[in-house]
Structures are given as C-alpha cells and as structure tokens.
Protein backbone atom coordinates (compact mmCIF):
# COMPACT_ATOMS: atom_id res chain seq x y z
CA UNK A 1 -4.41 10.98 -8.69
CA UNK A 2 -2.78 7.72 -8.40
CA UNK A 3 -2.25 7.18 -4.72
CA UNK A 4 -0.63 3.97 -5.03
CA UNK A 5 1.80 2.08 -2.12
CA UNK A 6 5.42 1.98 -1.79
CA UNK A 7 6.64 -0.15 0.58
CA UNK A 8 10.45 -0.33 0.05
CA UNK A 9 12.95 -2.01 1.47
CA UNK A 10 11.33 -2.21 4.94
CA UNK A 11 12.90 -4.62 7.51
CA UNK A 12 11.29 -5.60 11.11
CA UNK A 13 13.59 -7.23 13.65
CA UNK A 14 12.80 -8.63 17.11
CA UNK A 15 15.69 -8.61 19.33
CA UNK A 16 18.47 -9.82 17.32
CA UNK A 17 15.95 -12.15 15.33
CA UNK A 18 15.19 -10.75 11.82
CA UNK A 19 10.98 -11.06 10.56
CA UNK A 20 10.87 -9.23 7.26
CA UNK A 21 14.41 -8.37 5.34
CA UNK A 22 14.64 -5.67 2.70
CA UNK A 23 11.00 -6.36 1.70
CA UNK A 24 9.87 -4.41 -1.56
CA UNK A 25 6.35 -4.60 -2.87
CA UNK A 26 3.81 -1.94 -4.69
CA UNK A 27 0.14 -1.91 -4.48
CA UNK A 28 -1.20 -0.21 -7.00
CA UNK A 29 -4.51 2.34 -6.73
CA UNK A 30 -7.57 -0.72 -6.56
CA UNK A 31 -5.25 -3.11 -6.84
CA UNK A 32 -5.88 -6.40 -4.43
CA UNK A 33 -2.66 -8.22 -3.80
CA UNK A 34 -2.97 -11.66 -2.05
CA UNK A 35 0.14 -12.30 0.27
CA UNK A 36 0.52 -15.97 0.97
CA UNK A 37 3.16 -18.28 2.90
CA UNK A 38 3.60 -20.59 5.37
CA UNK A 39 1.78 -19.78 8.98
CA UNK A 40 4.04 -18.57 11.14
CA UNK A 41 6.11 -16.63 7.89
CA UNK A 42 5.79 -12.99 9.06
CA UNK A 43 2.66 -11.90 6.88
CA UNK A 44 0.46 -10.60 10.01
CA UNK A 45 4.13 -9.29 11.39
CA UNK A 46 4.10 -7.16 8.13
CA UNK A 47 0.33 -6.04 7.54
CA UNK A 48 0.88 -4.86 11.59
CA UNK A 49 4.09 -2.74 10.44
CA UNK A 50 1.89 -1.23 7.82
CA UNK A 51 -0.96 -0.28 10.11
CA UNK A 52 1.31 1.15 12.68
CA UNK A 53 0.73 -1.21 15.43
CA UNK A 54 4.38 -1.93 15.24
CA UNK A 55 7.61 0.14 14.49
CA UNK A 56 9.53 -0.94 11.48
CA UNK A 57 13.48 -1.90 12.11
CA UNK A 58 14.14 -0.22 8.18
CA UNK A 59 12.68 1.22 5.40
CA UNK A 60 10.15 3.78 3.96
CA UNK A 61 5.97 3.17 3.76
CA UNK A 62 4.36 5.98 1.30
CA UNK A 63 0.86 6.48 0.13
CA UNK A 64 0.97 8.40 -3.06
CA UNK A 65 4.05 11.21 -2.32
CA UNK A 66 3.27 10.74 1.57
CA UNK A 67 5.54 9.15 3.72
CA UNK A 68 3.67 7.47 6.35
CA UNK A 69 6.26 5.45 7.83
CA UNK A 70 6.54 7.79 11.30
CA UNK A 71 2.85 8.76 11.48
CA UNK A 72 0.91 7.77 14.28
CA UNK A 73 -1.78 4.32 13.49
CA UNK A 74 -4.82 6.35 14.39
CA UNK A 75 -3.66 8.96 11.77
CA UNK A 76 -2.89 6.44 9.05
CA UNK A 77 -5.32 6.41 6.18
CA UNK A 78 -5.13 2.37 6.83
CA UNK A 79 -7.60 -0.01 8.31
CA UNK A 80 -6.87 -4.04 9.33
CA UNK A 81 -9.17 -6.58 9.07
CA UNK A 82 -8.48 -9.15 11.33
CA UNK A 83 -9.04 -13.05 11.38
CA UNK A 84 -12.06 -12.27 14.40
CA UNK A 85 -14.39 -9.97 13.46
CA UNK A 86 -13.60 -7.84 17.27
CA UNK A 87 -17.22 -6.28 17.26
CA UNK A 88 -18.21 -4.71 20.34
CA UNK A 89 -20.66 -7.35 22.30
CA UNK A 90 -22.87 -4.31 24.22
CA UNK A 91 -23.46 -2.05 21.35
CA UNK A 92 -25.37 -2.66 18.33
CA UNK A 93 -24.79 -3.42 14.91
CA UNK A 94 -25.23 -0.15 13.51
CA UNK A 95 -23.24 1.66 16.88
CA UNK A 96 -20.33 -0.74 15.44
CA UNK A 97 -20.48 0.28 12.28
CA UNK A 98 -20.41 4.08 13.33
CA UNK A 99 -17.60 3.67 15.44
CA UNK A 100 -15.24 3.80 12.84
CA UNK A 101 -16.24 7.27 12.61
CA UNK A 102 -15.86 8.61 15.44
CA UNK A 103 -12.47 9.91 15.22
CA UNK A 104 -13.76 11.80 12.18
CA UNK A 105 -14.65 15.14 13.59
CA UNK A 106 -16.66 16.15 10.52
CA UNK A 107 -20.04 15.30 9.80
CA UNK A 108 -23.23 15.53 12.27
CA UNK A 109 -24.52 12.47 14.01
CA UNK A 110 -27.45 12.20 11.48
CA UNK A 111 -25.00 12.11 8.58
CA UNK A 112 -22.94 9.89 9.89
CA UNK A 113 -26.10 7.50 10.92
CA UNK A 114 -26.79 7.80 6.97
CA UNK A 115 -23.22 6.46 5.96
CA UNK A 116 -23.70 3.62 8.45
CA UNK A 117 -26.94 2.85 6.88
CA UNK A 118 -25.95 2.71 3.39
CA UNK A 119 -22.50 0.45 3.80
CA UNK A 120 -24.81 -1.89 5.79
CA UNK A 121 -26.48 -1.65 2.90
CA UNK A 122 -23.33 -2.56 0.51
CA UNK A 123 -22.59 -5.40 2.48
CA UNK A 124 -26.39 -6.94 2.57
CA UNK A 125 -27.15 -6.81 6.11
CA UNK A 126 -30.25 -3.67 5.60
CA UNK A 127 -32.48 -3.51 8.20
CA UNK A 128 -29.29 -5.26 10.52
CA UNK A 129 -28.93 -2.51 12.76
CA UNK A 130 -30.38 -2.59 15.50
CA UNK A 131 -29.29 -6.45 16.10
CA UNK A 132 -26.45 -7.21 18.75
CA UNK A 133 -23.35 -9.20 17.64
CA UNK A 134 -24.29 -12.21 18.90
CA UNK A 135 -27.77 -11.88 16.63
CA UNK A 136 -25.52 -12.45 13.64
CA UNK A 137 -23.84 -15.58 12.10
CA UNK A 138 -19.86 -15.58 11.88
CA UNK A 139 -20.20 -14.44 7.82
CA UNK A 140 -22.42 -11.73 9.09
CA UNK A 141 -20.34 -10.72 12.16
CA UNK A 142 -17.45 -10.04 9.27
CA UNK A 143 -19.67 -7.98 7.19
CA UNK A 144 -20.22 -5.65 10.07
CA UNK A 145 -16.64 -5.45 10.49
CA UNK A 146 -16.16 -4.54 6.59
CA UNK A 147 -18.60 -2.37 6.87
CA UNK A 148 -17.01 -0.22 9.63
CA UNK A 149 -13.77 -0.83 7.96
CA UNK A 150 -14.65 0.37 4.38
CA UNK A 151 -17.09 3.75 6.37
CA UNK A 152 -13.43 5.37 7.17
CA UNK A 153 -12.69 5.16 3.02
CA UNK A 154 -9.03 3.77 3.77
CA UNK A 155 -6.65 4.40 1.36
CA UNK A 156 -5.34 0.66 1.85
CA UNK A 157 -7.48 -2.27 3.34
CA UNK A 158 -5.17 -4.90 5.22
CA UNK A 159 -7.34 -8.19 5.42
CA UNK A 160 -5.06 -11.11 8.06
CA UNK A 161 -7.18 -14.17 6.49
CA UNK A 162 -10.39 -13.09 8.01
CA UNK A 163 -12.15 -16.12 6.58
CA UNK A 164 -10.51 -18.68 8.20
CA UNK A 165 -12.99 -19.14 10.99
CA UNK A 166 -16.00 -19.21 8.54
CA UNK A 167 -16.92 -22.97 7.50
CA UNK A 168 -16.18 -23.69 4.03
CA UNK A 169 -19.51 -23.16 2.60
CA UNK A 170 -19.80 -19.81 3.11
CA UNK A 171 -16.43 -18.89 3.04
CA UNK A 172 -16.70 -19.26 -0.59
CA UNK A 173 -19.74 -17.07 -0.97
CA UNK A 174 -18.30 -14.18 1.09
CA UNK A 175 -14.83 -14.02 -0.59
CA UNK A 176 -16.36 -13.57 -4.09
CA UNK A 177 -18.48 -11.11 -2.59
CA UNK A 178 -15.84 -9.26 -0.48
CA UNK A 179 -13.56 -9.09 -3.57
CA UNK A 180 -16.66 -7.71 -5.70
CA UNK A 181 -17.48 -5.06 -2.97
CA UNK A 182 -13.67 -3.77 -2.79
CA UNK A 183 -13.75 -3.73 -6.63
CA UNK A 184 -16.43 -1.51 -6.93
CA UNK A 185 -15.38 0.82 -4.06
CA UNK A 186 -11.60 0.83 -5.76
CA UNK A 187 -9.88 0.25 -2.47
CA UNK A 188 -6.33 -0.94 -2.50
CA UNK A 189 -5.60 -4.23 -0.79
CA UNK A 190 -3.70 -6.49 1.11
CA UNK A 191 -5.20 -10.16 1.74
CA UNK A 192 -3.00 -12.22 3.89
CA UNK A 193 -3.38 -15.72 3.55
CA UNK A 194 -2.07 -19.52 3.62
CA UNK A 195 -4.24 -21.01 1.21
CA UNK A 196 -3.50 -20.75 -1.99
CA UNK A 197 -6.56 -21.13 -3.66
CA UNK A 198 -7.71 -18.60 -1.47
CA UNK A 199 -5.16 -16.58 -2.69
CA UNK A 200 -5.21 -17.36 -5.98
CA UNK A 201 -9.22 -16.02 -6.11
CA UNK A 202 -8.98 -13.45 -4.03
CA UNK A 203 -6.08 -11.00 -6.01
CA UNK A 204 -5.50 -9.29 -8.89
CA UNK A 205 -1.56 -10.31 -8.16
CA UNK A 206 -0.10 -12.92 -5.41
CA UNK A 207 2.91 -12.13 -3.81
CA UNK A 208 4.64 -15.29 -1.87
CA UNK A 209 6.46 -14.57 0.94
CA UNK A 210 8.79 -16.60 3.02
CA UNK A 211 11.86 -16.65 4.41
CA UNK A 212 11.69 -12.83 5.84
CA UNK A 213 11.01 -11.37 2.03
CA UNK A 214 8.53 -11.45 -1.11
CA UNK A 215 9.90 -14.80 -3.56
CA UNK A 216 7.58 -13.47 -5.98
CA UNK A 217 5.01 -11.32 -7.12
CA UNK A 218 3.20 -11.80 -10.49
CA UNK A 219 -0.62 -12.67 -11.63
CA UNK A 220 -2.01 -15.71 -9.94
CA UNK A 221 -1.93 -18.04 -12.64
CA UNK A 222 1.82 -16.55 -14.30
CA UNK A 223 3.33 -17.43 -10.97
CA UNK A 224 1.96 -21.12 -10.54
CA UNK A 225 2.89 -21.95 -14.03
CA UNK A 226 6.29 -19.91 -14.18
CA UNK A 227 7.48 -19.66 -10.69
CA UNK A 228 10.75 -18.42 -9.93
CA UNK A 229 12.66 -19.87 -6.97
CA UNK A 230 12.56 -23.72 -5.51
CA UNK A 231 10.68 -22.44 -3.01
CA UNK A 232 7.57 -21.05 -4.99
CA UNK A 233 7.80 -24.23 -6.85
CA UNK A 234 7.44 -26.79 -3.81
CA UNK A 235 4.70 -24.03 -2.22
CA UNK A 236 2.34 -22.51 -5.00
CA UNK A 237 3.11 -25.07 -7.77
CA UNK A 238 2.44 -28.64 -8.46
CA UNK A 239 4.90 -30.44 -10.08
CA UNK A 240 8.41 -32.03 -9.52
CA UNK A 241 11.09 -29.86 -8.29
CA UNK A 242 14.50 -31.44 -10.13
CA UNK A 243 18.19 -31.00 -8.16
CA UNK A 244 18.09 -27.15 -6.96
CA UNK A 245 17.26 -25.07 -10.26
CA UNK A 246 14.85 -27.34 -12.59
CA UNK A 247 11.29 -27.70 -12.33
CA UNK A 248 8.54 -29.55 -13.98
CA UNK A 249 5.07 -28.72 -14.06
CA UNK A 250 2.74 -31.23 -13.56
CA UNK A 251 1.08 -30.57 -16.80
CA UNK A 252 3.64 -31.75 -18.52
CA UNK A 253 3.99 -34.82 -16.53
CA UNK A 254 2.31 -37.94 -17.53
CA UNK A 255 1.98 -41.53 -15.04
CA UNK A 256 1.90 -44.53 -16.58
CA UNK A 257 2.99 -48.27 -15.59
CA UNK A 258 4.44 -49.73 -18.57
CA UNK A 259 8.30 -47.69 -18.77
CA UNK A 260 7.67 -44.79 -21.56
CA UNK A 261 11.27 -45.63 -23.43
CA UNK A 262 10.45 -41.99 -25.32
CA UNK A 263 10.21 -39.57 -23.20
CA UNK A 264 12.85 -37.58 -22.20
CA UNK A 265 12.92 -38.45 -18.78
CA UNK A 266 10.97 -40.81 -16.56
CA UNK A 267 11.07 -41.05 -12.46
CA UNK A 268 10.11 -44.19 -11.21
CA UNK A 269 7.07 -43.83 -8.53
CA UNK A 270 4.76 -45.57 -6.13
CA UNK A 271 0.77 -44.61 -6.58
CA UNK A 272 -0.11 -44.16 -2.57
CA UNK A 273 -3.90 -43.61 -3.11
CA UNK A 274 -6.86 -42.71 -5.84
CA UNK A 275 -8.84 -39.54 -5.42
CA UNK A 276 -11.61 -38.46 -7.84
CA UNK A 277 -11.90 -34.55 -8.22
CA UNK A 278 -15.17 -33.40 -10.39
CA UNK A 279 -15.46 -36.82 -11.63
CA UNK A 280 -12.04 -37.74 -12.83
CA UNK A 281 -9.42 -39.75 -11.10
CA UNK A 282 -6.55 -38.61 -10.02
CA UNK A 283 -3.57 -40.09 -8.27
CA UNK A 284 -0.80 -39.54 -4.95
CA UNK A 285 2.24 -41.07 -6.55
CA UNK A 286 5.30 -40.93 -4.27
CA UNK A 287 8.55 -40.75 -6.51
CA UNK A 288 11.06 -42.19 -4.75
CA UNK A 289 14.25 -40.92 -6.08
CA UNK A 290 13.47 -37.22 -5.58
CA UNK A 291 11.44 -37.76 -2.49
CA UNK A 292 8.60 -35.72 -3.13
CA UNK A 293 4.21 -36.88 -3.71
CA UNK A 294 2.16 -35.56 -6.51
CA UNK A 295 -1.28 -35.58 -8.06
CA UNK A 296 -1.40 -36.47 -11.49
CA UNK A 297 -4.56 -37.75 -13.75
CA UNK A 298 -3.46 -40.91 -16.09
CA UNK A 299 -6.22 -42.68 -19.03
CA UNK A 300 -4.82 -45.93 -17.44
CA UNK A 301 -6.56 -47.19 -14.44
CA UNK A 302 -3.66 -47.71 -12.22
CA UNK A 303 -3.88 -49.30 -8.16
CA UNK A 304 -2.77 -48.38 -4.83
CA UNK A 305 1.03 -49.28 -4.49
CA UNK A 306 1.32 -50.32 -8.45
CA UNK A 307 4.73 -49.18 -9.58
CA UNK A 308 4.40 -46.41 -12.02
CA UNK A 309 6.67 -43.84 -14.21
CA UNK A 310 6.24 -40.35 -14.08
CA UNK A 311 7.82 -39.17 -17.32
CA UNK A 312 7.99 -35.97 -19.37
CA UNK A 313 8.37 -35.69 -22.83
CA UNK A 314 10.23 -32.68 -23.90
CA UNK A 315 13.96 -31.37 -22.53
CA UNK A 316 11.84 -27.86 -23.59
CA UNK A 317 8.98 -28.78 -20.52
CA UNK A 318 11.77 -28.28 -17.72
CA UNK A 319 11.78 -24.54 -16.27
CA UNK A 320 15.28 -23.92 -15.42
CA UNK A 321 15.16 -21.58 -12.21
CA UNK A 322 18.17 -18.90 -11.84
CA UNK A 323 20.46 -19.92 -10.06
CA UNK A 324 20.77 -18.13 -6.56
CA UNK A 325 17.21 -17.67 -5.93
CA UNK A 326 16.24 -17.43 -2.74
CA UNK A 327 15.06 -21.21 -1.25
C-alpha cells in the first residue's frame, strides 16, 4: 500500500498574524523532502502542526486514506526530531532508546530490549547501551535519538535541522549516513533546514518555503537551475535576478575586464574579493546597477576593486519567471 502524505491546503494563524497560508505539499511513501527557508520562515511552525503539538487554523493532514488532522500527537503515527537530541540525562542509552516504546502495549520487555538492541545496532553505537548521555559525543547523542525515533516505525519522520549543533566535520558524515539509514528503512521524510547545501544532499525533492507557503517543490538540482519565482532565485540560486521576472544563471554568466561588445548583455561590476574553492579562483563582484554580489570563476586573473563586466551571451540564457509569482 502506498501510504503516502497529503497535506493540503493547511493554514496556521497566531492571533490575527498568519504563519503558513494555503500550504499544499505531498510526501510520497520513502520519499525525503528537504524544506528550506529563511530562519524564522515558519518551517518548525509547520513540522509542529504535523506532529500535533499545535492545532492547525485550516486544512486537512492524511496518511494514506487516514485523516489525521484531529487525532491526538501521542496517537499520530509521526515522530520529530528535534535540533537537541532531548535524551533523558538519568537513564541510559539503551532505557532511551526503549522509551519510545513504551506507549506500545504489545510486545514483552525482552522483545522490546531486542528491538532496542538491534536499531542501536543500525545506527553504529553496539555495545552503547549501557552508557549515560553525557558518555556520548553530540553525533552520538543524535543517533540515540534516531534510534528511539525510527524503534516506533513512524509512518513520517519530521527532522527540525538536527545537525546544526554538530561541528562541521561530522555533520557531514552523519547526514550521508542518516539519509542512507532512512533509505533503507523506507521511511517518509521531512528535513527542515536553512542551508541549502544541506538541503540540497539531504532530499530526494526540496521544497522552499517562505512567505507563509511552499515557492517551489522540484528535484534539488531542477529547482536551482530552473527556479520559479524571484524569490527562489535570490535564495536557492546563484545568478543575477533582472527587473522582477528575468533571471540569469550564473553559468551562463561570464566576468571579464575588457567590455565584451558581443554579448547580449553586459552589467558593469566591481570585483570585492578573490576566493579559491578546490583550487580554482573565484570572484565577489558587486554589480552596481542591479545591486546585488555574485561568485563567478573568470580565465583572466582579475584584482580586488578592478572594474569588470559581467555579460551573457545569449537572449536564450535569460529564464523569464511568470509573472505573478509569489516574491
């Protein structure tokens, strides 16, 4: 059975103050959607309405033919993930794991014990449980809490960026690994984030959200090279955003200093500083006239505050954005 997620047209409202307006989106069965936006957007508002820690203003949540969007959140096949890992401090690593069990009336203590050894197990920490929280590194700390998230076999995993206290290092390591383990246990998935390459690794689709609603939703890569609103554009994109409904990607944008009389169009531009990224150069050129920085590579060697062009060469490079799109 396909139990996949409708959530449609759900609103949340504080007060007279509006979070999340008509929002649509559909997780499908396995699939891991990354939501990402500016802090402060509404994502953790949303993944909340899901779990049932708050009560939506509007609009339906179902899980396959089920409508969940009444039911209580300790009867919701839904788990969150938040950006602390919450363990308990005074019980073991193993007694937190369990826990997430223990409003499951079936199953003796033993067998339980067993499914809290073997998803330690799944998420490398064997031979962890008898350690206390504090035992553990922060990486670890959220593998415990995956673990007792994933022993309840949610129907949808809600994840509110629970890597951003991890150092960078091993942040890397454990979101290949965390999107590997959810793979292979074919939970659906919501990953809340603000970084975009995050985001961008992490799901099978990314869905942008701002301005109380999804801008939109698409594979990782369609979306950065084909996005559809200003506002995906300026946020997931790189490139030059053109008066209100042209954009140009900034792989089809070239910096040079000596004015390129063939291109189509040119921008004159400022270069602000030189960064080298896996041993190329790259430059922050500030273009003036549409007052907006970007990164672009050029064969020339140009200098901090030369005067350069930014040009592209073909009327067919601009992506003309419909008009009315939500900025």
């Amino acid at each position: 059975m396909n139990e996949k997620i409708v959530i449609e047209n759900v609103s949340k409202h504080y007060q007279r103050k509006g979070i999340i307006e008509n929002l649509h989106l559909t997780i499908q069965q396995g699939e891991i959607i990354s939501m990402v936006g500016p802090s402060g957007s509404g994502k953790s508002t949303l993944l909340k309405c899901l779990a049932g820690l708050e009560p939506l203003s509007e609009g339906t949540i179902k899980i396959g033919d089920k409508d969940i969007t009444h039911m209580p959140a300790n009867e919701r096949p839904i788990v969150m993930m938040f950006q602390q890992p919450l363990l308990f401090p005074h019980m073991t690593v193993m007694d937190n794991v369990m826990i997430g069990l223990s409003f499951k009336r079936k199953g003796t203590k033993k067998q339980k014990k067993e499914q809290a050894v073997n998803f330690l197990k799944k998420v490398g920490l064997e031979g962890y449980g008898t350690h206390y929280p504090y035992e553990l590194s922060g990486g670890q700390q959220q593998r415990v809490a995956l673990a007792r998230a994933l022993i309840t076999n949610p129907q949808l995993l809600l994840l509110d960026e629970p890597f951003s206290s991890i150092d960078n290092e091993k942040r890397d390591e454990l979101r290949l690994w965390v999107k590997e383990l959810l793979k292979e246990e074919g939970i659906s998935s919501l990953f809340v984030t603000h970084d975009i390459e995050e985001a961008m690794l992490m799901g099978d689709r990314v869905a942008v959200f701002a301005e109380k609603k999804v801008q939109q939703v698409g594979k990782p890569m369609d979306v950065y090279e084909e996005p559809a609103t200003p506002f995906v554009a300026k946020f997931f994109s790189d490139g030059l955003l053109v008066g209100s409904n042209s954009f140009i990607h900034s792989r089809k944008l070239t910096a040079t200093n000596i004015m390129p009389y063939h291109a189509f169009q040119s921008y004159e531009g400022k270069v602000l500083q030189t960064k080298v990224k896996h041993g190329s150069l790259f430059y922050d050129i500030q273009v003036e006239g549409l007052n907006q920085k970007l990164t672009l590579p050029s064969s020339e060697q140009l200098r901090p505050s030369e005067k350069v062009w930014v040009a592209v060469e073909d009327e067919a490079d601009i992506i003309k954005l419909p008009v009315g799109t939500v900025q």
